[in-house]
PDB file of N, CA and C in Angstrom:
ATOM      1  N   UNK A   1     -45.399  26.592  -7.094  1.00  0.00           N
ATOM      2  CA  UNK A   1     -43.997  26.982  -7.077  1.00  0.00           C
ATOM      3  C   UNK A   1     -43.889  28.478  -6.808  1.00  0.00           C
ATOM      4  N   UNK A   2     -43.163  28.787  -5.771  1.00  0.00           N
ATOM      5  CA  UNK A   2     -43.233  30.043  -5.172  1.00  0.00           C
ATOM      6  C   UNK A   2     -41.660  30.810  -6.117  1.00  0.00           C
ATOM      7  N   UNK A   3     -42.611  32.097  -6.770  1.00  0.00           N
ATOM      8  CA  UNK A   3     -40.985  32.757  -7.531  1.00  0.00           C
ATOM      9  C   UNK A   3     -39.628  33.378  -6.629  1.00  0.00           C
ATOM     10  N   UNK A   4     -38.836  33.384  -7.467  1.00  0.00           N
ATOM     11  CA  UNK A   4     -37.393  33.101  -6.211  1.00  0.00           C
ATOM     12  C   UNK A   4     -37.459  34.925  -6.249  1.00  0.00           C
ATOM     13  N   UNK A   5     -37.813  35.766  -5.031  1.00  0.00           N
ATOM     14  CA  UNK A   5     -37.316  37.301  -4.438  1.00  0.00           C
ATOM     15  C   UNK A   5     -35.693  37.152  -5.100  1.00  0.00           C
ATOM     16  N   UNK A   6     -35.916  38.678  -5.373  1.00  0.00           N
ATOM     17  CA  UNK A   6     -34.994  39.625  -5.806  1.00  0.00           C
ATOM     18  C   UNK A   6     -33.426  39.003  -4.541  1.00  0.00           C
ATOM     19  N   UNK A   7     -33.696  39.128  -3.707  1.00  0.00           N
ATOM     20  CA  UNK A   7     -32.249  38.979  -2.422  1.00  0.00           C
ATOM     21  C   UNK A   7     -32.224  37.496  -3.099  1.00  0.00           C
ATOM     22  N   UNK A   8     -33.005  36.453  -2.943  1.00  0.00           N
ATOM     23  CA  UNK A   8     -32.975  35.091  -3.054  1.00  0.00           C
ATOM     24  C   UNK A   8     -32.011  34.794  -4.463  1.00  0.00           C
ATOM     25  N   UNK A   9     -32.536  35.393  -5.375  1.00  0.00           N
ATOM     26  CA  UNK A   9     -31.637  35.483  -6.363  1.00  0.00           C
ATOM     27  C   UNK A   9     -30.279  35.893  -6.843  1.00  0.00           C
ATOM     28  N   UNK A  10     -29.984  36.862  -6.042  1.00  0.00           N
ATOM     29  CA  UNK A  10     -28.634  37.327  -5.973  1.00  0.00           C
ATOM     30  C   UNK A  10     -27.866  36.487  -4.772  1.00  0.00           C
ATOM     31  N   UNK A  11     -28.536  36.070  -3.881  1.00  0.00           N
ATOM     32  CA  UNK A  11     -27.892  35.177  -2.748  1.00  0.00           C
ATOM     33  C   UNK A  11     -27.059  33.860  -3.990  1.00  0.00           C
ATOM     34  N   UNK A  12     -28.524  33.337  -4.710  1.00  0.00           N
ATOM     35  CA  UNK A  12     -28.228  31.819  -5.039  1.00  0.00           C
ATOM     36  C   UNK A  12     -27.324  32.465  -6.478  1.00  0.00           C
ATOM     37  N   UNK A  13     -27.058  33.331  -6.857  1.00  0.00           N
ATOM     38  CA  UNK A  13     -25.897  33.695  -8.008  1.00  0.00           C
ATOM     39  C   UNK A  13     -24.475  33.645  -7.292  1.00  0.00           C
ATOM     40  N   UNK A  14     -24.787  34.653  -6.386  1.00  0.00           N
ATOM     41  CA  UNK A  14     -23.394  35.011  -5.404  1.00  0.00           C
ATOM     42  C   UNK A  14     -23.038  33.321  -5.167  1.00  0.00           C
ATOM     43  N   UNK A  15     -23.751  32.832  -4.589  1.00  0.00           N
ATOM     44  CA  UNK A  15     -22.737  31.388  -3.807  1.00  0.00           C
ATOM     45  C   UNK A  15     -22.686  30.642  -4.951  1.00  0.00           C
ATOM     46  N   UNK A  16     -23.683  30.592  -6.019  1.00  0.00           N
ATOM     47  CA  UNK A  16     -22.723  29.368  -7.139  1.00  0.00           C
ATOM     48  C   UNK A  16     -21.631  30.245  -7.956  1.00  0.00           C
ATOM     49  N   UNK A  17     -21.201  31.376  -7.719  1.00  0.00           N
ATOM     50  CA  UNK A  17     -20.155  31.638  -7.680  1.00  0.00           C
ATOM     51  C   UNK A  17     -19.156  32.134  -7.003  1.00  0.00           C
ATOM     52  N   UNK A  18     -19.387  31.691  -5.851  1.00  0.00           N
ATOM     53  CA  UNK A  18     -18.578  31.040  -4.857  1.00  0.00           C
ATOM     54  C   UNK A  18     -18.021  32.739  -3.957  1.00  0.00           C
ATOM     55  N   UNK A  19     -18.968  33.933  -4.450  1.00  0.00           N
ATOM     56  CA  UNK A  19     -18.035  34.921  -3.554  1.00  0.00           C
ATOM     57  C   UNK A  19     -19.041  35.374  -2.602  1.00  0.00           C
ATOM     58  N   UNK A  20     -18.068  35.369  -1.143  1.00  0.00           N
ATOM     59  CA  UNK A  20     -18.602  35.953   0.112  1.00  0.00           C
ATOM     60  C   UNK A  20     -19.866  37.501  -0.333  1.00  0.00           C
ATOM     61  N   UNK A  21     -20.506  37.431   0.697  1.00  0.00           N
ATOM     62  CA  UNK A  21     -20.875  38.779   1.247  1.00  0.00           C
ATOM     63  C   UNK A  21     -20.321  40.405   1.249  1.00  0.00           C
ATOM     64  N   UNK A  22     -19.320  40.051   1.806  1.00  0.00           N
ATOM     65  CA  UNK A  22     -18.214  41.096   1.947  1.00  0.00           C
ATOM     66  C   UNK A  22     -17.463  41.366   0.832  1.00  0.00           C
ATOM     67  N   UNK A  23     -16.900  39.982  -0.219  1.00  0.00           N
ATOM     68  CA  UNK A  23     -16.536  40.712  -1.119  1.00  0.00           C
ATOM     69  C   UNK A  23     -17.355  41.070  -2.250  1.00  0.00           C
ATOM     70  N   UNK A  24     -18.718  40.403  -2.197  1.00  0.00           N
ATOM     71  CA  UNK A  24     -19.537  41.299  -3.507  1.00  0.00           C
ATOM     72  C   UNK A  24     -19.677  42.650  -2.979  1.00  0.00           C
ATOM     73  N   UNK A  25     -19.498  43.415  -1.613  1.00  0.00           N
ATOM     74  CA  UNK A  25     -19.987  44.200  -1.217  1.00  0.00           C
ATOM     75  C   UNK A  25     -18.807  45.253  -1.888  1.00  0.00           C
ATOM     76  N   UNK A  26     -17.492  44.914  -1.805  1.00  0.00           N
ATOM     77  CA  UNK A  26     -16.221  45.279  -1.842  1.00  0.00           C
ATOM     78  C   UNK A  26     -16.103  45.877  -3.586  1.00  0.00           C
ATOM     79  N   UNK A  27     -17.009  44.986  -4.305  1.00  0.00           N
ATOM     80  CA  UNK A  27     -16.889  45.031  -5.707  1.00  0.00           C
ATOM     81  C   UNK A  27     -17.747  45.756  -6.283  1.00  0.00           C
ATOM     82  N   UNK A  28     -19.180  46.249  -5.481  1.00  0.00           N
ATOM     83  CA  UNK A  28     -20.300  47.147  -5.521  1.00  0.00           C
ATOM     84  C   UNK A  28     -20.098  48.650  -4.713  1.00  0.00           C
ATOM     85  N   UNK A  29     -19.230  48.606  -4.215  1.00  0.00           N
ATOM     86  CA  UNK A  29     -18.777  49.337  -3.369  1.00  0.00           C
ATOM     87  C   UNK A  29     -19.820  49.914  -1.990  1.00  0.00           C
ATOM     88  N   UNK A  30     -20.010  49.033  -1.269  1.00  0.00           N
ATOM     89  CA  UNK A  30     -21.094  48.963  -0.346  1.00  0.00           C
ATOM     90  C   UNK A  30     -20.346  47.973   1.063  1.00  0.00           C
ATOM     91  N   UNK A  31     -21.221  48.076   1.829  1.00  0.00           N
ATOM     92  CA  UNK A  31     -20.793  46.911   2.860  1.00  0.00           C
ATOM     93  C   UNK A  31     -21.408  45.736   2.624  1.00  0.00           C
ATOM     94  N   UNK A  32     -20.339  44.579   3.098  1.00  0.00           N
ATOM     95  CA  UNK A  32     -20.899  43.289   3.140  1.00  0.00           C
ATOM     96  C   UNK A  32     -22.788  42.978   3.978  1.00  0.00           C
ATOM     97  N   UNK A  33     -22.871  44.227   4.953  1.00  0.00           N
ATOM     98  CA  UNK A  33     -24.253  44.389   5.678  1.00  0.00           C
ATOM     99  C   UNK A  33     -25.311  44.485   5.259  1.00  0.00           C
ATOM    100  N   UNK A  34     -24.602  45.720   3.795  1.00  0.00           N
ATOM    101  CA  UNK A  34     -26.015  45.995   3.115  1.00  0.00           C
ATOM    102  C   UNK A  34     -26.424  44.606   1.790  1.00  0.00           C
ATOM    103  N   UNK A  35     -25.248  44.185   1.190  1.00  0.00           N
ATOM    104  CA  UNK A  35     -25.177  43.028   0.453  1.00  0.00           C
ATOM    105  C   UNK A  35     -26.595  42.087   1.329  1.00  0.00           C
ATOM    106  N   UNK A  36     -26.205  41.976   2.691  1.00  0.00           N
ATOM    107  CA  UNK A  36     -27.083  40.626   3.552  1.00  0.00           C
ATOM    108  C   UNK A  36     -28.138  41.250   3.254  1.00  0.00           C
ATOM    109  N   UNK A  37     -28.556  42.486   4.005  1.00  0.00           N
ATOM    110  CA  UNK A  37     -29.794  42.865   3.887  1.00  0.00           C
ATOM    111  C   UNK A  37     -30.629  42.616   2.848  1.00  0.00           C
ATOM    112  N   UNK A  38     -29.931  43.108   1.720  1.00  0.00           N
ATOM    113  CA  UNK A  38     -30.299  42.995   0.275  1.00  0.00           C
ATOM    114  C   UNK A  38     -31.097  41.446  -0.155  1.00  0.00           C
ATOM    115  N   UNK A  39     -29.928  40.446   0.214  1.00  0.00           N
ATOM    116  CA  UNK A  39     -30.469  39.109   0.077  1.00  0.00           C
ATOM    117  C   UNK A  39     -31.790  38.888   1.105  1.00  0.00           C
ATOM    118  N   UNK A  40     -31.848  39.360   2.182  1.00  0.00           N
ATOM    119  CA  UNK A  40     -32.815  39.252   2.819  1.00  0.00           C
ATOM    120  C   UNK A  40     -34.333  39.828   2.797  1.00  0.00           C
ATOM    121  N   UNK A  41     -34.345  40.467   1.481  1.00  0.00           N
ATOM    122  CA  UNK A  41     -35.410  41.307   0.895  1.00  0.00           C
ATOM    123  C   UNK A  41     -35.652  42.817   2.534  1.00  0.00           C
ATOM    124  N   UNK A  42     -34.612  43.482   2.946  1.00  0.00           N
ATOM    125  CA  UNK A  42     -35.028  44.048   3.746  1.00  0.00           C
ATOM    126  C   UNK A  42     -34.272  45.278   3.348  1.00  0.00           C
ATOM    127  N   UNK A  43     -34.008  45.536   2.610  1.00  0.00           N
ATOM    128  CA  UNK A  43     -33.290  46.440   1.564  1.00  0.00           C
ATOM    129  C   UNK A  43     -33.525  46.287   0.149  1.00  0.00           C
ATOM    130  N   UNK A  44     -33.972  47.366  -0.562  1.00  0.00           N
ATOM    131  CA  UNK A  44     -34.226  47.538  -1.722  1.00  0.00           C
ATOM    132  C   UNK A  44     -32.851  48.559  -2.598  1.00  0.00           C
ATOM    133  N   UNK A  45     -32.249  47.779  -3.364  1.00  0.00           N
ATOM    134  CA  UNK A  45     -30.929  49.097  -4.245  1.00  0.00           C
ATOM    135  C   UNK A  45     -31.561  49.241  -5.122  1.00  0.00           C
ATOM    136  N   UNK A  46     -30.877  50.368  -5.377  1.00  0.00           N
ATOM    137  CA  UNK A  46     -30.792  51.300  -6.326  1.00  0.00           C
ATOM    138  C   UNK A  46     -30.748  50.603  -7.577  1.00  0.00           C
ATOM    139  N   UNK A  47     -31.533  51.076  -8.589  1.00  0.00           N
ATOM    140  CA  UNK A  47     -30.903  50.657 -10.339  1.00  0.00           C
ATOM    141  C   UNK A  47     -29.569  50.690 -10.019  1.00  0.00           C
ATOM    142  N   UNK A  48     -28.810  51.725  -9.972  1.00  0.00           N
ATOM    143  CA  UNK A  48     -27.559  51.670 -10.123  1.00  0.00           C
ATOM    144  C   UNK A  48     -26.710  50.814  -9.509  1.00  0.00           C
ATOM    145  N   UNK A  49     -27.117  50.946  -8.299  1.00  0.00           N
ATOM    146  CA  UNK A  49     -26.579  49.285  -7.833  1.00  0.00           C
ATOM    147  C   UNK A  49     -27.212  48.276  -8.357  1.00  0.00           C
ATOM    148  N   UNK A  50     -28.080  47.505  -8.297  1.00  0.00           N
ATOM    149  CA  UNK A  50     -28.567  46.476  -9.018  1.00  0.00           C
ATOM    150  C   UNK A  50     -27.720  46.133 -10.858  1.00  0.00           C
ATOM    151  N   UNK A  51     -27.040  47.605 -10.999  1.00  0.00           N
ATOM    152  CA  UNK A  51     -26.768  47.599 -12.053  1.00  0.00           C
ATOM    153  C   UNK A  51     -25.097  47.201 -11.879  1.00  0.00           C
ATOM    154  N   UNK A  52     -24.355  47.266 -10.708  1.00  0.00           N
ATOM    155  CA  UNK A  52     -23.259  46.750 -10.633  1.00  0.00           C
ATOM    156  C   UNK A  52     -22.907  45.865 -10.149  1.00  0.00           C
ATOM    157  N   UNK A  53     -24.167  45.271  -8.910  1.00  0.00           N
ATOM    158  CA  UNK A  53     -24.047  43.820  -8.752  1.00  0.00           C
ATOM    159  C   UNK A  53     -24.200  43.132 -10.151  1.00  0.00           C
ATOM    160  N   UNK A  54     -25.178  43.103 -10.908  1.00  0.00           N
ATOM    161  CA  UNK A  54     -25.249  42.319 -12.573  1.00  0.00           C
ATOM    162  C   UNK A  54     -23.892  42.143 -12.996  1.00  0.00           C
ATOM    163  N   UNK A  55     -22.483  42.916 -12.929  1.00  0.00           N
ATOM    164  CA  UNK A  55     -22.070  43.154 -13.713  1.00  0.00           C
ATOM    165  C   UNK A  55     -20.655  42.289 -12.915  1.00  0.00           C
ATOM    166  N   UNK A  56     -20.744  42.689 -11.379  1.00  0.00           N
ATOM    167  CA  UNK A  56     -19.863  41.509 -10.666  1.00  0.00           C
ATOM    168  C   UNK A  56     -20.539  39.839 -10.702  1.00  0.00           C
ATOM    169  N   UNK A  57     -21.928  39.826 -10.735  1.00  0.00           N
ATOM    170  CA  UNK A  57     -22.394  38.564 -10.670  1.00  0.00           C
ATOM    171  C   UNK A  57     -22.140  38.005 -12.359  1.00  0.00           C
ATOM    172  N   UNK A  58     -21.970  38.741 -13.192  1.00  0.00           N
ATOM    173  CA  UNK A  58     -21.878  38.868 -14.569  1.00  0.00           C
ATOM    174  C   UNK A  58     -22.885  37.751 -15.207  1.00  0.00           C
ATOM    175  N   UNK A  59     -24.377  38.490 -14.797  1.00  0.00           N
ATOM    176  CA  UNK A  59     -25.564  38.234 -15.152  1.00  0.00           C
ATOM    177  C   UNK A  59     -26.281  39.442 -15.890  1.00  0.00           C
ATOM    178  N   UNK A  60     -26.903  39.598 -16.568  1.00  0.00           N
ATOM    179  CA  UNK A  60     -27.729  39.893 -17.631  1.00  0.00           C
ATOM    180  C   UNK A  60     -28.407  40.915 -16.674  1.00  0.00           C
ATOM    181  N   UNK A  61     -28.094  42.649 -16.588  1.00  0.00           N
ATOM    182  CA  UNK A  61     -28.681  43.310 -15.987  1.00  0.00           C
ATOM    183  C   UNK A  61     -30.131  43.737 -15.289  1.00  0.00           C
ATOM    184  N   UNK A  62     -30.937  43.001 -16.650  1.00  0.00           N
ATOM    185  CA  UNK A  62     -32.084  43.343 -16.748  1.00  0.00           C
ATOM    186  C   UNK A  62     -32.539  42.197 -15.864  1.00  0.00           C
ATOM    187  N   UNK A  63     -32.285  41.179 -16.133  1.00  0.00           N
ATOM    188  CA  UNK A  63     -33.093  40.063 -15.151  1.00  0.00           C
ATOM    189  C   UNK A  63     -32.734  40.455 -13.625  1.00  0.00           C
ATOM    190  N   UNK A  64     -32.116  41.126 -13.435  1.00  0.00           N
ATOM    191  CA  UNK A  64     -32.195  41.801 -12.179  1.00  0.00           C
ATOM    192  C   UNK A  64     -33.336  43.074 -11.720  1.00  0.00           C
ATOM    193  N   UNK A  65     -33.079  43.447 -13.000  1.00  0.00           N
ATOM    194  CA  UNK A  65     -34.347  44.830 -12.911  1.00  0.00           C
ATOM    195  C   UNK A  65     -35.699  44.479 -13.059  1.00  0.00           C
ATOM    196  N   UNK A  66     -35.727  43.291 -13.658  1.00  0.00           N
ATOM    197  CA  UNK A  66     -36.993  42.349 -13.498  1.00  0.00           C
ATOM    198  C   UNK A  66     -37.645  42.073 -12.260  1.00  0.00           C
ATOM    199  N   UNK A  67     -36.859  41.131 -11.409  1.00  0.00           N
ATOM    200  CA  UNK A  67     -37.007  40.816 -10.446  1.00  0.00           C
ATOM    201  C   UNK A  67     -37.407  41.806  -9.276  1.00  0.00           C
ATOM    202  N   UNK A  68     -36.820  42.958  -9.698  1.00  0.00           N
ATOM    203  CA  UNK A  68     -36.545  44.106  -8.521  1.00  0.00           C
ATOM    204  C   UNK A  68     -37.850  45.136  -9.093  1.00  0.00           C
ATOM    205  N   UNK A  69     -38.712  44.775 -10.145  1.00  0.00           N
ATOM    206  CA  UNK A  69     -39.805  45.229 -10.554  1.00  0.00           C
ATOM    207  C   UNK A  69     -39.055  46.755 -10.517  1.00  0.00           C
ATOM    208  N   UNK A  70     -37.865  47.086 -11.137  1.00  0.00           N
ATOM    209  CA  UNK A  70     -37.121  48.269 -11.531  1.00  0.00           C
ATOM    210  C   UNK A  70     -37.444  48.118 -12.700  1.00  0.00           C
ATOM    211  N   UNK A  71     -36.933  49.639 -13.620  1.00  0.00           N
ATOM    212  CA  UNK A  71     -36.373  49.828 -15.095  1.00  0.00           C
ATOM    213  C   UNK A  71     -35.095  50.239 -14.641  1.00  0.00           C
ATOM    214  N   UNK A  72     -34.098  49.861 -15.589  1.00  0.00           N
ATOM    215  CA  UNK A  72     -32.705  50.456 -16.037  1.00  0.00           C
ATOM    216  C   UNK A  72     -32.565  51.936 -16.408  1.00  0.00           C
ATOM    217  N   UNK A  73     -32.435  52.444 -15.898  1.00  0.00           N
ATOM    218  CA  UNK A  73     -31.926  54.368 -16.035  1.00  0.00           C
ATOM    219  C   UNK A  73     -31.597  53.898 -17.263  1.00  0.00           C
ATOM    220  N   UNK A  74     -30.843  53.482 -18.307  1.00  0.00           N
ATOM    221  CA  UNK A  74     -30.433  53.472 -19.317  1.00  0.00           C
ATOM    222  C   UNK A  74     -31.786  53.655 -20.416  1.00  0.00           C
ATOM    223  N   UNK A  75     -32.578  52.825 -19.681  1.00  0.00           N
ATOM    224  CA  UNK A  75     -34.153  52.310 -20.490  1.00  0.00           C
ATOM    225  C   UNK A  75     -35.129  53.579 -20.797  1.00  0.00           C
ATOM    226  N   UNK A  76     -35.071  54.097 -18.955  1.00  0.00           N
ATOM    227  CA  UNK A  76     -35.947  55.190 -19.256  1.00  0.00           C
ATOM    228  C   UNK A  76     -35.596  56.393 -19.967  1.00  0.00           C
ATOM    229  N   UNK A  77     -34.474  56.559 -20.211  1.00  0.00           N
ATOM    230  CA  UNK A  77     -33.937  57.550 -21.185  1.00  0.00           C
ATOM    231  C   UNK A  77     -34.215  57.614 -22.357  1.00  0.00           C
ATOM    232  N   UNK A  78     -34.565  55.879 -22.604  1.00  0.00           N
ATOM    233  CA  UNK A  78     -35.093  56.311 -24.164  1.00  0.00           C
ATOM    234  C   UNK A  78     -36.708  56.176 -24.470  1.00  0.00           C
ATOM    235  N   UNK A  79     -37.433  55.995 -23.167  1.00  0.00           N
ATOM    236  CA  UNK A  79     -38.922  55.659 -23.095  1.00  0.00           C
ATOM    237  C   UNK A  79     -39.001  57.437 -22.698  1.00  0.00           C
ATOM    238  N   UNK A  80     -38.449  58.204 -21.681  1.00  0.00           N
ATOM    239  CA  UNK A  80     -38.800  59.899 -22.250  1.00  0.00           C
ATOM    240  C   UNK A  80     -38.163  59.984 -23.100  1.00  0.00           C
ATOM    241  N   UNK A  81     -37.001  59.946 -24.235  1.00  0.00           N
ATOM    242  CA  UNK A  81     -36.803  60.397 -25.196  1.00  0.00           C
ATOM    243  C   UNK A  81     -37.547  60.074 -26.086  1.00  0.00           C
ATOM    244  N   UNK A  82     -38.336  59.197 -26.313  1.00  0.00           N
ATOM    245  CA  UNK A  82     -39.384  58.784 -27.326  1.00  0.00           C
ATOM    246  C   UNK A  82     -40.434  58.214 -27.056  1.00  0.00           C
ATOM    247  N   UNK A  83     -41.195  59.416 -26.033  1.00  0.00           N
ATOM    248  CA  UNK A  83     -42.375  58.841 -24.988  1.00  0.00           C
ATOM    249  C   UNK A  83     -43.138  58.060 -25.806  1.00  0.00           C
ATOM    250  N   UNK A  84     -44.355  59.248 -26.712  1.00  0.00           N
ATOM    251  CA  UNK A  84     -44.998  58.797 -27.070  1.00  0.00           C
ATOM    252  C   UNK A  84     -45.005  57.238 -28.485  1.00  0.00           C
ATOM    253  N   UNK A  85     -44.046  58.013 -28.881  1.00  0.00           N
ATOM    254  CA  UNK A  85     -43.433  56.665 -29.714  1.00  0.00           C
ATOM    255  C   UNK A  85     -43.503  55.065 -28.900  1.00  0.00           C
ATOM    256  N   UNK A  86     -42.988  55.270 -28.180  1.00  0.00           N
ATOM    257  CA  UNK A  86     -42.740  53.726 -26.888  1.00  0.00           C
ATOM    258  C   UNK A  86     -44.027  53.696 -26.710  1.00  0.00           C
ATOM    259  N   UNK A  87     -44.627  54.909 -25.729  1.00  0.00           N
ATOM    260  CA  UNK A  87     -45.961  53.594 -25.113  1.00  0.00           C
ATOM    261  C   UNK A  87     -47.157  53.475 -26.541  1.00  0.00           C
ATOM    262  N   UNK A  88     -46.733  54.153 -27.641  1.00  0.00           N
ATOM    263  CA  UNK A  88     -47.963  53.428 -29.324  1.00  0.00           C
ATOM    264  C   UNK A  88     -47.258  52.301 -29.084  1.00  0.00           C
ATOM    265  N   UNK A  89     -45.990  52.230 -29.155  1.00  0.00           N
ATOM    266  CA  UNK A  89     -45.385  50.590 -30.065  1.00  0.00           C
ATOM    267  C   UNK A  89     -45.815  49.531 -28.963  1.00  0.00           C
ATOM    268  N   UNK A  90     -45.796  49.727 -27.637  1.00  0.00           N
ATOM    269  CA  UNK A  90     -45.892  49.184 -26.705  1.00  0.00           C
ATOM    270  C   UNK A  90     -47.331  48.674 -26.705  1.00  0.00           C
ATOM    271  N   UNK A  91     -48.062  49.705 -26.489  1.00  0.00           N
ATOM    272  CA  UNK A  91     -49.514  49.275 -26.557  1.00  0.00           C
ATOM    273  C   UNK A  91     -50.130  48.534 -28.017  1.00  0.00           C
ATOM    274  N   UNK A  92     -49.427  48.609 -28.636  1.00  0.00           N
ATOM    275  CA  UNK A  92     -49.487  47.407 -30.556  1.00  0.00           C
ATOM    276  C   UNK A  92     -49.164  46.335 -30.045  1.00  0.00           C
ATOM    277  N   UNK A  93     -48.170  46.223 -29.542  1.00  0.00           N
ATOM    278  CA  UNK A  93     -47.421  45.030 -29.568  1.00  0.00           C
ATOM    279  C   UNK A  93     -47.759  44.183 -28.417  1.00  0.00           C
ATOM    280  N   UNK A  94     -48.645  44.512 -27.110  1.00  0.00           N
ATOM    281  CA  UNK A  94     -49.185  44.008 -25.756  1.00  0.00           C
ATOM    282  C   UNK A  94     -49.594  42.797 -26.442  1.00  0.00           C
ATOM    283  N   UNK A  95     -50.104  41.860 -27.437  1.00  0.00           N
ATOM    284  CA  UNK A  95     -50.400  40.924 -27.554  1.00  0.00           C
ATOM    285  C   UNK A  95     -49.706  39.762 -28.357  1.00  0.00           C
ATOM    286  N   UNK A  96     -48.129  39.917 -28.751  1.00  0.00           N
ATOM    287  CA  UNK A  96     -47.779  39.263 -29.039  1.00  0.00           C
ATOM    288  C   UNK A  96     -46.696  38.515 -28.246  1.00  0.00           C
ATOM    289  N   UNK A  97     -46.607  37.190 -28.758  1.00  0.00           N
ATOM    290  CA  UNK A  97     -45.986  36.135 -28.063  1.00  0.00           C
ATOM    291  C   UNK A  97     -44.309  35.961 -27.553  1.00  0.00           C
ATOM    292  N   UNK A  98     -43.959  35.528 -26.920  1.00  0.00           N
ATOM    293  CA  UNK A  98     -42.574  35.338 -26.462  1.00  0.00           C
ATOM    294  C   UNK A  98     -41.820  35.128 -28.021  1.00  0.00           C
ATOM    295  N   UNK A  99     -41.883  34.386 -28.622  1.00  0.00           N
ATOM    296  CA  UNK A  99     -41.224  34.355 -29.800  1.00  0.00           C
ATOM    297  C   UNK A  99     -41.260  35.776 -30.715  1.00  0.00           C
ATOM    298  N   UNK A 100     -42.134  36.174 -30.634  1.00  0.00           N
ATOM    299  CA  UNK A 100     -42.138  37.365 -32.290  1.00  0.00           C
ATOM    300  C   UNK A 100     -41.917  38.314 -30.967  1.00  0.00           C
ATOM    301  N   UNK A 101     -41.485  38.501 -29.629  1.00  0.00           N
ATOM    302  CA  UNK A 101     -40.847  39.479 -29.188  1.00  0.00           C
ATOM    303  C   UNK A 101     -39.397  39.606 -29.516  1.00  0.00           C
ATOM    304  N   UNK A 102     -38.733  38.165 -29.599  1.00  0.00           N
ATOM    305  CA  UNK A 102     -37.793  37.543 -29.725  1.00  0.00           C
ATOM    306  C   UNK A 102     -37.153  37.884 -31.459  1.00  0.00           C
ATOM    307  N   UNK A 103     -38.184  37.968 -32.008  1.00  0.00           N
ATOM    308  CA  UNK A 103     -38.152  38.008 -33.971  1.00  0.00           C
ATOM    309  C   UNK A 103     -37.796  40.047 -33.755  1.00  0.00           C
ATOM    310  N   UNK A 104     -38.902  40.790 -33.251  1.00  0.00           N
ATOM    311  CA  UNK A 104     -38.940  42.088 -32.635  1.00  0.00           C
ATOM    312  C   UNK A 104     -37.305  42.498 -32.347  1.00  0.00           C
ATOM    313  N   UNK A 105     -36.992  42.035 -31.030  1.00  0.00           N
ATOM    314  CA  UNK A 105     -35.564  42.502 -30.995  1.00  0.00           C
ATOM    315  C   UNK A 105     -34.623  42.137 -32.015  1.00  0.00           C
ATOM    316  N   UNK A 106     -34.338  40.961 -32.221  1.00  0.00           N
ATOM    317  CA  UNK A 106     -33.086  40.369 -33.278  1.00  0.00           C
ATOM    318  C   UNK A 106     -33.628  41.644 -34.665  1.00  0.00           C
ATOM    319  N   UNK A 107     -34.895  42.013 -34.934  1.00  0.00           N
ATOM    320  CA  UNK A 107     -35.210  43.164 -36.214  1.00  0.00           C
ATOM    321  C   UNK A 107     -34.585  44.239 -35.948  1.00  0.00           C
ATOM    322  N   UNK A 108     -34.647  44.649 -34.394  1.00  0.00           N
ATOM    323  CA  UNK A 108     -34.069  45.761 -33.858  1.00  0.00           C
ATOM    324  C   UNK A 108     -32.630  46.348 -34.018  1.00  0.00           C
ATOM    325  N   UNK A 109     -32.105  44.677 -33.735  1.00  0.00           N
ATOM    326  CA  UNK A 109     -30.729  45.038 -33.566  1.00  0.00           C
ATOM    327  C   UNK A 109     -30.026  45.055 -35.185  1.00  0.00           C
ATOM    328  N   UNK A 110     -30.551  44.136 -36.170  1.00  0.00           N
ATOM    329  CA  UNK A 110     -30.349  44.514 -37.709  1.00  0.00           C
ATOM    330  C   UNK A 110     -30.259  45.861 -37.871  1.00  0.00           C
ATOM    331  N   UNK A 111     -31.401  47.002 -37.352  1.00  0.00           N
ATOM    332  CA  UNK A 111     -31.464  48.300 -37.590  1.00  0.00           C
ATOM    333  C   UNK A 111     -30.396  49.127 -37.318  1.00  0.00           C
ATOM    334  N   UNK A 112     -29.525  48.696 -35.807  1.00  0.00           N
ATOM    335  CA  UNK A 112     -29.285  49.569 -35.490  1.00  0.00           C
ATOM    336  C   UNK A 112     -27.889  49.176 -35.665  1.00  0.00           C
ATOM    337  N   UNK A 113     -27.465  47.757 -35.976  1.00  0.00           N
ATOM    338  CA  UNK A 113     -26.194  47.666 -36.667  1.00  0.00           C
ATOM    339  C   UNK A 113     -26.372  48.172 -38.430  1.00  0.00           C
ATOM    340  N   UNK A 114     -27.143  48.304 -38.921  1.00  0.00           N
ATOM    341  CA  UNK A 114     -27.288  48.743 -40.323  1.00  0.00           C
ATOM    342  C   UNK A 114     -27.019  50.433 -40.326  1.00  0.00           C
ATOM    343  N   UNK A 115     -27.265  50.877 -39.150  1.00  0.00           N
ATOM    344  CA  UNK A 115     -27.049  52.841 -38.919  1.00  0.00           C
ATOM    345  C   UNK A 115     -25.312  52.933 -38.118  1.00  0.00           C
ATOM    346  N   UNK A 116     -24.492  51.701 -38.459  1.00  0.00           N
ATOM    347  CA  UNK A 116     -23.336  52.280 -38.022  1.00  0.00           C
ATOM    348  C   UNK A 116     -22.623  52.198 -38.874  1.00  0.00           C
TER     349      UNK A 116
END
């Protein structure tokens, strides 16, 4: 099973929700040209775009930045703001499973609703 490219994916979001070329382009503020290209893996955007198609396709940013083997500008702000901190926790944690990544964040977010 061959994994679905970055364009392939935003193609098959865009049409099951039913909007043209031109107007995701309209809503990213780009041309409908570069939109094609894009789907056609012959253009690579920007985080920042990638970050406003997510938000017209109103899909989950990151699985875009995934695909596009990007980070989120938002992300790396806090990987240099707390370099070394990130890549210790990072390099601890390289061996645990989809679930206790899953246990990991939901701990995370306790924290950081508990500091407001």
């Amino acid at each position: 099973m061959t994994k679905e490219t970055l364009g392939q994916m935003i193609f098959r979001l865009r049409t099951e929700k039913k909007i043209g070329v031109r107007e995701l382009g309209r809503r990213v503020e780009v041309s409908g040209v570069h939109i094609s290209s894009i789907e056609k893996n012959k253009a690579t955007p920007s985080p920042e775009l990638l970050s406003k198609i997510a938000r017209a396709l109103e899909i989950d940013v990151d699985r875009l930045m995934v695909r596009a083997d990007q980070v989120d500008p938002e992300v790396l702000k806090v990987i240099k703001g707390n370099s070394y901190a990130v890549h210790d926790f990072l390099r601890t944690a390289k061996g645990l499973k989809k679930e206790q990544w899953e246990e990991l964040k939901k701990e995370a977010q306790k924290m950081l609703d508990e500091n407001k």
